[in-house]
Protein backbone atom coordinates (compact mmCIF):
# COMPACT_ATOMS: atom_id res chain seq x y z
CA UNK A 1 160.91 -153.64 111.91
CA UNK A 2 159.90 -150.20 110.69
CA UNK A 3 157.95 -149.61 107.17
CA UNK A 4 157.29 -146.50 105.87
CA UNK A 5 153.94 -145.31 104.23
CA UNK A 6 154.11 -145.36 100.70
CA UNK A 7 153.67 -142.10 98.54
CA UNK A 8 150.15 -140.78 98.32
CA UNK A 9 149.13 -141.81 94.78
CA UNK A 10 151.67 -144.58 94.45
CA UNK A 11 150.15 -147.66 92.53
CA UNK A 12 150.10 -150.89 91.87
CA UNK A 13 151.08 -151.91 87.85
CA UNK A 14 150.06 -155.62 87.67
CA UNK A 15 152.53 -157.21 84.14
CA UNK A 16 149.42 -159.04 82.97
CA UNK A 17 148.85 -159.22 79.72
CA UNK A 18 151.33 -161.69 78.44
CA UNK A 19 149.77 -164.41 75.84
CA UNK A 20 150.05 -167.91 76.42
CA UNK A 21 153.05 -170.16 76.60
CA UNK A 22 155.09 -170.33 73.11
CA UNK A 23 156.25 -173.39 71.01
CA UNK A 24 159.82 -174.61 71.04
CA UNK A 25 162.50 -173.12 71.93
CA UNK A 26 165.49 -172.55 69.97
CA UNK A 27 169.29 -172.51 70.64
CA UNK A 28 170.81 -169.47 71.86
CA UNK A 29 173.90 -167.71 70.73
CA UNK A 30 176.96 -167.72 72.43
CA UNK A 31 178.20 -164.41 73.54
CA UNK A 32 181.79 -163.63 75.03
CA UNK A 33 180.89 -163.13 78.15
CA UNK A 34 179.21 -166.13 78.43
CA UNK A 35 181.95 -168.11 76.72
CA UNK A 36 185.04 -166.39 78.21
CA UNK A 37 184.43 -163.02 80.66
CA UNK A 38 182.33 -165.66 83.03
CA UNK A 39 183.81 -168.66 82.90
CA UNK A 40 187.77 -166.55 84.07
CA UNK A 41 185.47 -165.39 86.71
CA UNK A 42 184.46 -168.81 87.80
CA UNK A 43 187.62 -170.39 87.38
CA UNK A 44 189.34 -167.79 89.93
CA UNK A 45 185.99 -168.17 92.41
CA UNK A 46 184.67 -165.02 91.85
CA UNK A 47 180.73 -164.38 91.21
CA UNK A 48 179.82 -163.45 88.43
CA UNK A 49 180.59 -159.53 86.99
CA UNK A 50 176.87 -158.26 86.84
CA UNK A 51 176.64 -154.82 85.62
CA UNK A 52 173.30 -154.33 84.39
CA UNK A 53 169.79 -155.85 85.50
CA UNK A 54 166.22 -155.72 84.21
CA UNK A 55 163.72 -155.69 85.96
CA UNK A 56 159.93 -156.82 84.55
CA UNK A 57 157.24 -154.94 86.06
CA UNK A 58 157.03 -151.27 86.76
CA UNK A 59 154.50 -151.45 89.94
CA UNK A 60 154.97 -151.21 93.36
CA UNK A 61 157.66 -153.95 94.22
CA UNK A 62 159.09 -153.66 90.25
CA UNK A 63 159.88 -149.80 90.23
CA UNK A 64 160.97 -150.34 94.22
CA UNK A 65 163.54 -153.05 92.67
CA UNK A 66 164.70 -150.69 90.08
CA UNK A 67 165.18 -147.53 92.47
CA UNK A 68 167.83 -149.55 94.92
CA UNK A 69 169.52 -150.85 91.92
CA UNK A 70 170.35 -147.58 90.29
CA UNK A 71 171.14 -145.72 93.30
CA UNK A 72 173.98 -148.81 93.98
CA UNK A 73 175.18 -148.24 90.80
CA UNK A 74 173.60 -150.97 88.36
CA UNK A 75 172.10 -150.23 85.16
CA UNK A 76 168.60 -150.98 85.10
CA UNK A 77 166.54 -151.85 82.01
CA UNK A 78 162.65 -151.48 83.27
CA UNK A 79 159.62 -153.30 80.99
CA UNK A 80 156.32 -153.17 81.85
CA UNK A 81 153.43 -153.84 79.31
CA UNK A 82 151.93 -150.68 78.70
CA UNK A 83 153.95 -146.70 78.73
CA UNK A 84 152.02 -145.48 81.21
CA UNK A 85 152.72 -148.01 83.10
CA UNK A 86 156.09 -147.51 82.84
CA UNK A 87 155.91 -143.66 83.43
CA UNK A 88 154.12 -144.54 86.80
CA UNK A 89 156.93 -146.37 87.61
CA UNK A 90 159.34 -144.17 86.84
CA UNK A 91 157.35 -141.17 87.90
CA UNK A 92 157.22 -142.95 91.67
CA UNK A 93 160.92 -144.00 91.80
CA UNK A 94 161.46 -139.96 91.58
CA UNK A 95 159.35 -139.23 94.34
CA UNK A 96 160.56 -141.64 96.40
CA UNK A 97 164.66 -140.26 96.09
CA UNK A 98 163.13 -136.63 95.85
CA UNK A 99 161.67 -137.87 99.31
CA UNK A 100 165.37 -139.53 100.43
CA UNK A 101 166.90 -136.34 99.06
CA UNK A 102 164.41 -133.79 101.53
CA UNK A 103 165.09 -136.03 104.51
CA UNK A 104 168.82 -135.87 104.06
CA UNK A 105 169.24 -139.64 102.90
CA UNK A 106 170.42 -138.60 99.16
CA UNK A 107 172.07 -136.04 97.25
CA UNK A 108 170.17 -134.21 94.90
CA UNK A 109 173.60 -135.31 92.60
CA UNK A 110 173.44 -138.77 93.37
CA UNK A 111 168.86 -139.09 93.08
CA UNK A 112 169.77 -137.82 89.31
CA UNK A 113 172.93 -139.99 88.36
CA UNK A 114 171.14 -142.97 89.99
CA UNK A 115 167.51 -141.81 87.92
CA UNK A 116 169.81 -141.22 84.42
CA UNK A 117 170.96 -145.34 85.07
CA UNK A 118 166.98 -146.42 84.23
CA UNK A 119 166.26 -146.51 80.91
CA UNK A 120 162.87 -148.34 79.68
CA UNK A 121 161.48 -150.25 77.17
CA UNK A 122 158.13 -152.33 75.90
CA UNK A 123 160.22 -154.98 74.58
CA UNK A 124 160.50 -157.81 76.62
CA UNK A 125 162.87 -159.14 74.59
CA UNK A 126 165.19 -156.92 75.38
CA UNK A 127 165.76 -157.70 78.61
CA UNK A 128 167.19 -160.56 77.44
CA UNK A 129 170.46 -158.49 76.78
CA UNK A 130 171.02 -158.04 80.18
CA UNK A 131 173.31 -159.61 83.10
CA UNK A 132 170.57 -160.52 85.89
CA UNK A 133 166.78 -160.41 85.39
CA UNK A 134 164.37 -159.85 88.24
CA UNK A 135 160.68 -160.84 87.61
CA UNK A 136 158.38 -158.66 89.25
CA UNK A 137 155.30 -159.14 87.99
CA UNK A 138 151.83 -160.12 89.44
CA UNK A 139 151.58 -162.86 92.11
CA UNK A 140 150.04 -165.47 89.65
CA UNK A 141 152.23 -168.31 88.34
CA UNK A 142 151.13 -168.31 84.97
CA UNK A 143 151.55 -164.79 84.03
CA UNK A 144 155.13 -165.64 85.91
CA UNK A 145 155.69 -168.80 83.75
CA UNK A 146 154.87 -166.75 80.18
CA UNK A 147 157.32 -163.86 81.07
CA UNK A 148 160.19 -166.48 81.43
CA UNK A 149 159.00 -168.29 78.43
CA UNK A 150 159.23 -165.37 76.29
CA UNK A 151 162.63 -164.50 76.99
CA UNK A 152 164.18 -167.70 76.66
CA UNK A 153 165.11 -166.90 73.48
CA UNK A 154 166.28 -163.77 73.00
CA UNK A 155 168.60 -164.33 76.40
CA UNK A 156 172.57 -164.44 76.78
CA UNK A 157 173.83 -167.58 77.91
CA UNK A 158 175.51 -166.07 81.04
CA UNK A 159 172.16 -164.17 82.20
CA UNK A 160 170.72 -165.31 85.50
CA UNK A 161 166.97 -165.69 85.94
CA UNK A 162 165.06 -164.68 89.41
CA UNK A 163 161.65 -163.78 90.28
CA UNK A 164 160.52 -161.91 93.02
CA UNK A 165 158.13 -164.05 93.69
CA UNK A 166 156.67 -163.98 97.45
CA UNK A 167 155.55 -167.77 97.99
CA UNK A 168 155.50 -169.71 94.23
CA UNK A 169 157.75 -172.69 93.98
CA UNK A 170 161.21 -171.48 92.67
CA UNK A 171 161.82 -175.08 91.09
CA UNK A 172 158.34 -175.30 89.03
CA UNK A 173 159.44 -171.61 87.54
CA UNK A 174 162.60 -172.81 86.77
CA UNK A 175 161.71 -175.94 84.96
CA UNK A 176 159.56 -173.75 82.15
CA UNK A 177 163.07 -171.99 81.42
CA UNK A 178 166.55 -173.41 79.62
CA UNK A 179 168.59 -172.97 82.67
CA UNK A 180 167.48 -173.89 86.04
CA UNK A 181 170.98 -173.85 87.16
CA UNK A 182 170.85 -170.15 86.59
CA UNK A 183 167.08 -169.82 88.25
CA UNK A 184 166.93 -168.69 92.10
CA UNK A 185 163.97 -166.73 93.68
CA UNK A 186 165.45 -162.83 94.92
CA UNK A 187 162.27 -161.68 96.95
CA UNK A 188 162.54 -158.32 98.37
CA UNK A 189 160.63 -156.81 100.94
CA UNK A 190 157.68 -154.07 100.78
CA UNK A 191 159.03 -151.00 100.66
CA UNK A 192 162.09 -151.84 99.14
CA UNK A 193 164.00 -148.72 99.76
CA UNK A 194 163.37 -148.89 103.45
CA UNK A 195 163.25 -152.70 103.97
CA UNK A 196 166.66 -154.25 104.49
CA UNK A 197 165.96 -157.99 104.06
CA UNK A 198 166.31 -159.73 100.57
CA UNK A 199 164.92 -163.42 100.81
CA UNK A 200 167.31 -165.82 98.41
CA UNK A 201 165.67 -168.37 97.54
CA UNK A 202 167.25 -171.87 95.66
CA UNK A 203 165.52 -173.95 93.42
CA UNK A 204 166.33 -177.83 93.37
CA UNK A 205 169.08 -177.50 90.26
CA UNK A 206 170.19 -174.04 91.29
CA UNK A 207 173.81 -173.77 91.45
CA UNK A 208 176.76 -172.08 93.29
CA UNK A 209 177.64 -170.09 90.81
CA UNK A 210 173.94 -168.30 90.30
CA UNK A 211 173.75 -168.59 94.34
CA UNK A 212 177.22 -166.20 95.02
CA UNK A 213 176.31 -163.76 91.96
CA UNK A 214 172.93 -163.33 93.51
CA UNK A 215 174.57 -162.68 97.30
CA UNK A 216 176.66 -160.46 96.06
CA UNK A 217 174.17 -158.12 94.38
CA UNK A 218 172.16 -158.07 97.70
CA UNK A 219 175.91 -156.98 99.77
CA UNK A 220 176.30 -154.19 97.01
CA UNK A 221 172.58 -152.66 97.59
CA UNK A 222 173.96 -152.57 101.06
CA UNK A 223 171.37 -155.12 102.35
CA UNK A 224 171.16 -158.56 104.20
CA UNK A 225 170.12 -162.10 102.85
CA UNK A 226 168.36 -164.86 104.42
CA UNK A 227 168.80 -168.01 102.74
CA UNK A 228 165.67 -169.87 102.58
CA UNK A 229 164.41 -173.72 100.93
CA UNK A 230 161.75 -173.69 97.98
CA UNK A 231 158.58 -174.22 100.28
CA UNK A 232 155.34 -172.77 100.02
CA UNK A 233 156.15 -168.70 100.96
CA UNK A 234 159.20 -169.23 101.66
CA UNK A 235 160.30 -167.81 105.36
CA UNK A 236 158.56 -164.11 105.75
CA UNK A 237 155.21 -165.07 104.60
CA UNK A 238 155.09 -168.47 105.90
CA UNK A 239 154.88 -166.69 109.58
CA UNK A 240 153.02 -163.30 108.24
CA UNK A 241 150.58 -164.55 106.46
CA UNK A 242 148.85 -166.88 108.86
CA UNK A 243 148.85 -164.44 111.17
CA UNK A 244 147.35 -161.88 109.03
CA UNK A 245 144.66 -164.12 107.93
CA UNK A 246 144.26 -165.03 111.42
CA UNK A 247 143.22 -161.39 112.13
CA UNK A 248 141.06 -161.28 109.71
CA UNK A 249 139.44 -164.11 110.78
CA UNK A 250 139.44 -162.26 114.18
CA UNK A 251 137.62 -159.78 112.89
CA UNK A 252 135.49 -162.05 110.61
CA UNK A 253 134.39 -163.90 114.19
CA UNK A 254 133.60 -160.63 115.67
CA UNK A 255 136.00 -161.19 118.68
CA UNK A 256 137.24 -157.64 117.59
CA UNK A 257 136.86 -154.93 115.23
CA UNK A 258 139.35 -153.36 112.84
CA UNK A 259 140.28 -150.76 115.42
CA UNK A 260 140.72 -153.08 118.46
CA UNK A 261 142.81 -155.75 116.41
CA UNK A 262 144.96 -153.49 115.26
CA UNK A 263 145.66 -151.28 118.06
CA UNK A 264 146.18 -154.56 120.35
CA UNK A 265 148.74 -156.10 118.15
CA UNK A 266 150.35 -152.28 117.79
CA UNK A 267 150.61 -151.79 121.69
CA UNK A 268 150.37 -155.65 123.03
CA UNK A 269 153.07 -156.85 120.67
CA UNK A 270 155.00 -153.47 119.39
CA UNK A 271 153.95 -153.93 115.64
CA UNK A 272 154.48 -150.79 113.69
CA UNK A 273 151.55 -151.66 111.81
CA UNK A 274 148.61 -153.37 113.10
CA UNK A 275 147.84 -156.99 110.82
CA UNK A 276 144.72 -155.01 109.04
CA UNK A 277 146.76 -152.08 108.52
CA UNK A 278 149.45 -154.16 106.90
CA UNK A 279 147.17 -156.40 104.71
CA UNK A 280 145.53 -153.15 103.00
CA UNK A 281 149.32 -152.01 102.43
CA UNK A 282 150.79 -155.32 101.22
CA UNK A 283 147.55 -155.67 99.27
CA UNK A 284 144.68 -157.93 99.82
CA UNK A 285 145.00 -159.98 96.59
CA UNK A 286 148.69 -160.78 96.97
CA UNK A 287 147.60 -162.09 101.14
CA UNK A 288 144.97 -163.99 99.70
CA UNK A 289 147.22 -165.50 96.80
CA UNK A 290 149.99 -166.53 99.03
CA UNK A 291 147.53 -168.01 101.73
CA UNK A 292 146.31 -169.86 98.59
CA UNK A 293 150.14 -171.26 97.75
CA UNK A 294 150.45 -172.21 101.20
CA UNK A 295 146.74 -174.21 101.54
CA UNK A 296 147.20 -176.02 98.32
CA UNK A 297 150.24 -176.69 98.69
CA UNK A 298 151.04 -177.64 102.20
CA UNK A 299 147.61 -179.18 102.30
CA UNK A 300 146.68 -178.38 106.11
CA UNK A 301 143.34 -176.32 107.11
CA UNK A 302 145.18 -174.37 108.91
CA UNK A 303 146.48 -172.30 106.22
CA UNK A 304 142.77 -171.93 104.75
CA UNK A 305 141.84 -168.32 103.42
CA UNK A 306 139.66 -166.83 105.55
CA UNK A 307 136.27 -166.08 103.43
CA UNK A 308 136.13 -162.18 104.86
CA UNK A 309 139.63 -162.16 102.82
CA UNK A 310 138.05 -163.60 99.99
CA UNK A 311 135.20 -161.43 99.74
CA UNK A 312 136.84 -158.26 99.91
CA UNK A 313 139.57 -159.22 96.77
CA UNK A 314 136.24 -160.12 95.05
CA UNK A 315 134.66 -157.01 95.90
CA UNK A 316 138.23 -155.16 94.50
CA UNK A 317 138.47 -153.81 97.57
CA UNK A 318 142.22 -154.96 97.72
CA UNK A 319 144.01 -151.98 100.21
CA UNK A 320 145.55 -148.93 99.71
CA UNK A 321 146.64 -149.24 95.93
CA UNK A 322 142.46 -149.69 95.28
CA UNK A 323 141.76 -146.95 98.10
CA UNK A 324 139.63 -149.65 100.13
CA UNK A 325 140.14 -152.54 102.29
CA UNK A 326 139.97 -152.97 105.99
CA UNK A 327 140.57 -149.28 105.80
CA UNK A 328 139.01 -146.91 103.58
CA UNK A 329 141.33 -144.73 102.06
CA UNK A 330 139.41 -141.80 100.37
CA UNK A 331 139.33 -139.15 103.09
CA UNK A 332 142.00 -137.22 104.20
CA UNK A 333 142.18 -140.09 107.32
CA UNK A 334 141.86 -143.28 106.99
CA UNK A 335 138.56 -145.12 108.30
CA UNK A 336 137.61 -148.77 109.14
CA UNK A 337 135.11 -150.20 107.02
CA UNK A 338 134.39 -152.82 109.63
């Protein structure tokens, strides 16, 4: 499984400064696609028509989202909470085509038609008016749960809700939302122009419906779908993150050192990344947040953080999108820091 470096400057645009949960909720208004266009579709077995998609959250995974979308011919409505966010976002999904387009991936034609289908907007509200939403927005559950409660009303009653979320119960999101029929976790991978997997993920009430529209979006971006069960991470990071935080407790130990753990899982085991190296790419708040869903909620030591992870997130030293973790990032080379 290959992954690419990401861009030199690229960042990381955590969607974090939502309020609190809101009051009631009100009834929504019918729309025709809702109450006709969608319910032909169903009747003849078809998923659902989805044409246009936002995305919430501009940052690494959000504005990696919104490139493969556009490029497959969706049109993408992109909110973040601040507008430089949102130029960073954009800003990045240019670099990365511009990069397709020099390697002979993309037409210069195509990186432009696909960048003219993403528009942007502060509003979360209107992402409401689209056909899919994908939630892509820090790896905490209550900025997650906030985002879905503020567009609950200001949705269509044929829109799907997903989050991208890498390891947070798909059934607890969807019960803070007016549809958890229409709620299903769509969790790409890191990058997600180069990565071809797309985890899809059903909550408890999720239906068939939500299920084939979902599938189908995945086939059109020209990737493949694993089908996993709302546990704790999932399928990916229920096997990478235990072993990534059993590297670091490797090196926390001292039975190796940055160097020597990554190099022997590179050459022993034909990793294209050593476990460090990937951490520090992935980001060392997100491993220690999923290792967190996975202790608390599968409630076996074995999944316990290990306190070198810890210590680093609290000393913001989180990877490369903070230019420090197990790697140091400032120099023209990258250098251990253990």
């Amino acid at each position: 499984m290959g992954v690419e470096k990401p861009l030199k400057g690229e960042i990381v645009v955590s969607f974090t400064g939502l309020g609190a949960a809101r009051g009631a909720r009100g009834p929504l208004r019918p729309g025709l696609r809702g109450a006709y266009g969608d319910a032909k579709a169903k009747d003849r077995g078809e998923p659902m028509d989805i044409r246009k998609v936002g995305v919430v959250g501009a940052g690494q995974m959000g504005n990696g989202i919104a490139h493969v979308l556009a490029h497959s011919g969706y049109d993408v409505l992109l909110t973040d909470i601040t507008q430089e966010a949102l130029d960073k976002g954009v800003g990045n999904i240019r670099k990365n085509m511009e990069r397709q387009v020099g390697r002979g991936k993309m037409e210069e034609a195509v990186m432009e038609a696909a960048l003219g289908r993403i528009t942007t907007t502060l509003a979360l509200k209107d992402i409401g008016q689209t056909d899919l939403v994908i939630e892509s927005a820090t790896e905490r559950e209550t900025v997650k749960q906030a985002i879905f409660e503020d567009l609950v009303p200001h949705l269509q009653p044929h829109t799907i809700l997903t989050s991208n979320t890498s390891s947070i119960s798909i059934t607890r999101l969807a019960s803070r939302t007016d549809r958890p029929e229409k709620f299903m976790g769509f969790h790409f991978m890191n990058p997600v122009p180069v990565m071809q997997l797309v985890e899809l993920i059903r909550g408890i009430a999720t239906d068939k419906e939500t299920y084939e529209a979902c599938h189908a979006v995945v086939e059109k971006l020209g990737k493949t779908a694993a089908s996993a069960e709302d546990f704790p991470a999932f399928i990916v990071n229920r096997i990478l993150m235990p072993m990534i935080n059993e590297a670091v407790y490797t090196l926390y130990e001292g039975v190796g050192n940055v160097t020597s753990i990554d190099t022997s899982m590179k050459l022993g085991t034909n990793h294209p990344m050593g476990p460090l190296e990937l951490a520090d790419f992935i980001g060392l708040d997100t491993c220690l947040a999923i290792m967190n869903v996975l202790h608390d909620g599968l409630a076996d030591t074995k999944y316990r953080p290990c306190p070198l992870l810890t210590k680093y997130v609290e000393a913001g030293w989180l990877g490369r999108k903070t230019g420090r973790g197990f790697y140091d990032y400032r120099g023209e080379t990258p250098v251990p820091t253990r």
